[in-house]
Structures are given as structure tokens and as C-alpha cells.
Protein backbone atom coordinates (compact mmCIF):
# COMPACT_ATOMS: atom_id res chain seq x y z
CA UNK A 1 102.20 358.42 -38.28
CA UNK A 2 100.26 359.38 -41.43
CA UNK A 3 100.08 362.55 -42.97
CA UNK A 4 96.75 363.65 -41.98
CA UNK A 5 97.02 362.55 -38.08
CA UNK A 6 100.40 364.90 -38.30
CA UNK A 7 98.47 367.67 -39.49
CA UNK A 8 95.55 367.14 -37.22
CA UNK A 9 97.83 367.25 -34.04
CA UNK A 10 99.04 370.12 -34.88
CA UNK A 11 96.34 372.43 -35.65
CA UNK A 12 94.86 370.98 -32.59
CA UNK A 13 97.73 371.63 -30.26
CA UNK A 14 95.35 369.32 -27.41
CA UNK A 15 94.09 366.40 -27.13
CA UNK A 16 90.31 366.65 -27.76
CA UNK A 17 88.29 365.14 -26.04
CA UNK A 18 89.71 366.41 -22.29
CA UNK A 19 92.30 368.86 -23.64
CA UNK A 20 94.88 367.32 -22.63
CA UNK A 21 98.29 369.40 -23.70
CA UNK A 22 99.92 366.96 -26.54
CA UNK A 23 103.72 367.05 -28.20
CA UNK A 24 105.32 365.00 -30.85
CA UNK A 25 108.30 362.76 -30.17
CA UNK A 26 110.64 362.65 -32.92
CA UNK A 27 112.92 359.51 -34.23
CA UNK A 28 115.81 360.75 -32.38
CA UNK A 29 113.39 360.79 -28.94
CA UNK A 30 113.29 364.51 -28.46
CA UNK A 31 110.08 366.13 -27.80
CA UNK A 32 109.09 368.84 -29.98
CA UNK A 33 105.98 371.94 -28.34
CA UNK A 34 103.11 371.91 -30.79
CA UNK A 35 104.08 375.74 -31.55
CA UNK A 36 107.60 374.51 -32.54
CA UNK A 37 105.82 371.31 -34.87
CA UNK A 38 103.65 374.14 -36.76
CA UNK A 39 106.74 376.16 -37.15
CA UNK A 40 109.01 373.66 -38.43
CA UNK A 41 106.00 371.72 -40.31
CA UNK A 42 107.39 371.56 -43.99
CA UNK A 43 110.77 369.45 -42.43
CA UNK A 44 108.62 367.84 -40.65
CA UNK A 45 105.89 366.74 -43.33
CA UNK A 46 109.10 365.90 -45.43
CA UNK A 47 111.37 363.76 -43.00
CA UNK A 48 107.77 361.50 -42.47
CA UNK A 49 106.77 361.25 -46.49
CA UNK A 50 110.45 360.36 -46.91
CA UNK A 51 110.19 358.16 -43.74
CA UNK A 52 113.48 359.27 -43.30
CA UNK A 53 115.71 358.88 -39.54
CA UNK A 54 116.96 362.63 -39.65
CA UNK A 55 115.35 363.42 -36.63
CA UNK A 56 112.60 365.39 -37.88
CA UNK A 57 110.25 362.08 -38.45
CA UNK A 58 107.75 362.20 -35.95
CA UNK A 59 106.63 358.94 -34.21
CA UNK A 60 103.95 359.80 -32.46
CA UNK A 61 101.66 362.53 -30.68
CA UNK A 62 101.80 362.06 -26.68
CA UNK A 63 99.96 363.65 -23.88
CA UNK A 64 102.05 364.98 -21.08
CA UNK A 65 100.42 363.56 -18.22
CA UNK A 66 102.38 364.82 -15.33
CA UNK A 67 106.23 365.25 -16.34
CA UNK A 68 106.50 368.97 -15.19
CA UNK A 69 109.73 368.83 -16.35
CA UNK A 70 109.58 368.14 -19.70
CA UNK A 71 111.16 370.65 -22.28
CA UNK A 72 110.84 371.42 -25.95
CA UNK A 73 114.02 370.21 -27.47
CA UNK A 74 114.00 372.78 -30.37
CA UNK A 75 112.92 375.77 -27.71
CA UNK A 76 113.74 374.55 -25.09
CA UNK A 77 110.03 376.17 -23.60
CA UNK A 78 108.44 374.09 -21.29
CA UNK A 79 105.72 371.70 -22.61
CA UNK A 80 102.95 372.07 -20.74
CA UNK A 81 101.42 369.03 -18.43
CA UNK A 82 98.03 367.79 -17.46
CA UNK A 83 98.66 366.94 -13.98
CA UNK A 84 101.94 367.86 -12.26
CA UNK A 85 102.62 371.02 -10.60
CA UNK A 86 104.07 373.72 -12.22
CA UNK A 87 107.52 374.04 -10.46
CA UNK A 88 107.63 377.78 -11.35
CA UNK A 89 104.47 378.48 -9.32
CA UNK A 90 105.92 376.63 -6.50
């Protein structure tokens, strides 16, 4: 992931077009919120320029589909999907 497709996911924080509700996964396979990847941008921006495997290297920007239970691994909030039902509104 380039520098400029890292910053352009996360001032977008969805997918665009459809609006689809996006997160990063990271080189260790966590999933990081989009609030958490603007937060924690500068280790971030570093661990990619440095291409470096300390689990703060993003390798991609995903759209969650329909895993309702899919968490951020830094705050542990719930990431938001496009498809599945909430289980809190259940």
C-alpha cells in the first residue's frame, strides 16, 4: 500500500462509491477502525515507508461486508458492516 492510498482511506473512512464502511488490516492480521488508523497515523505512515513487520504496516484497506462481529484490535469498538445485522439491535 502506497503512501497516498493510506492517506486517502483514511480521510475517507468509506468506501466511495457505495459507502461501504472500510478498515485496514495490519501485517500482524489485526484489523484496525478508521478512527483508530487517523489516530495512530504517524506509526502507521512510518512502519509502511520503513516497510517494516512491526505490526503497524498496513496491507490493505477492506470493506466489511457482513462480519458483524468484527472488532477493532486497538479499541476493541466494533467496526461497522455493510450487510449483517447488528447483534446489539437484535
Amino acid at each position: 500500500m502506497n503512501s497516498l492510498e493510506l492517506r486517502k482511506a483514511i480521510r475517507a473512512k468509506f468506501a466511495w462509491p457505495g459507502g461501504y464502511p472500510i478498515y485496514l488490516v495490519m501485517s500482524d492480521g489485526g484489523s484496525l477502525c478508521m478512527d483508530c488508523a487517523k489516530s495512530e497515523y504517524p506509526l502507521i505512515a512510518r512502519s509502511n515507508r520503513d516497510n517494516s513487520r512491526d505490526g503497524w504496516k498496513p496491507e490493505g484497506v477492506y470493506i466489511n461486508w457482513e462480519d458483524s462481529s468484527l472488532y477493532c484490535d486497538h479499541c476493541s469498538k466494533r467496526i461497522e458492516s455493510a450487510y449483517a445485522e447488528d447483534e446489539t439491535q437484535a
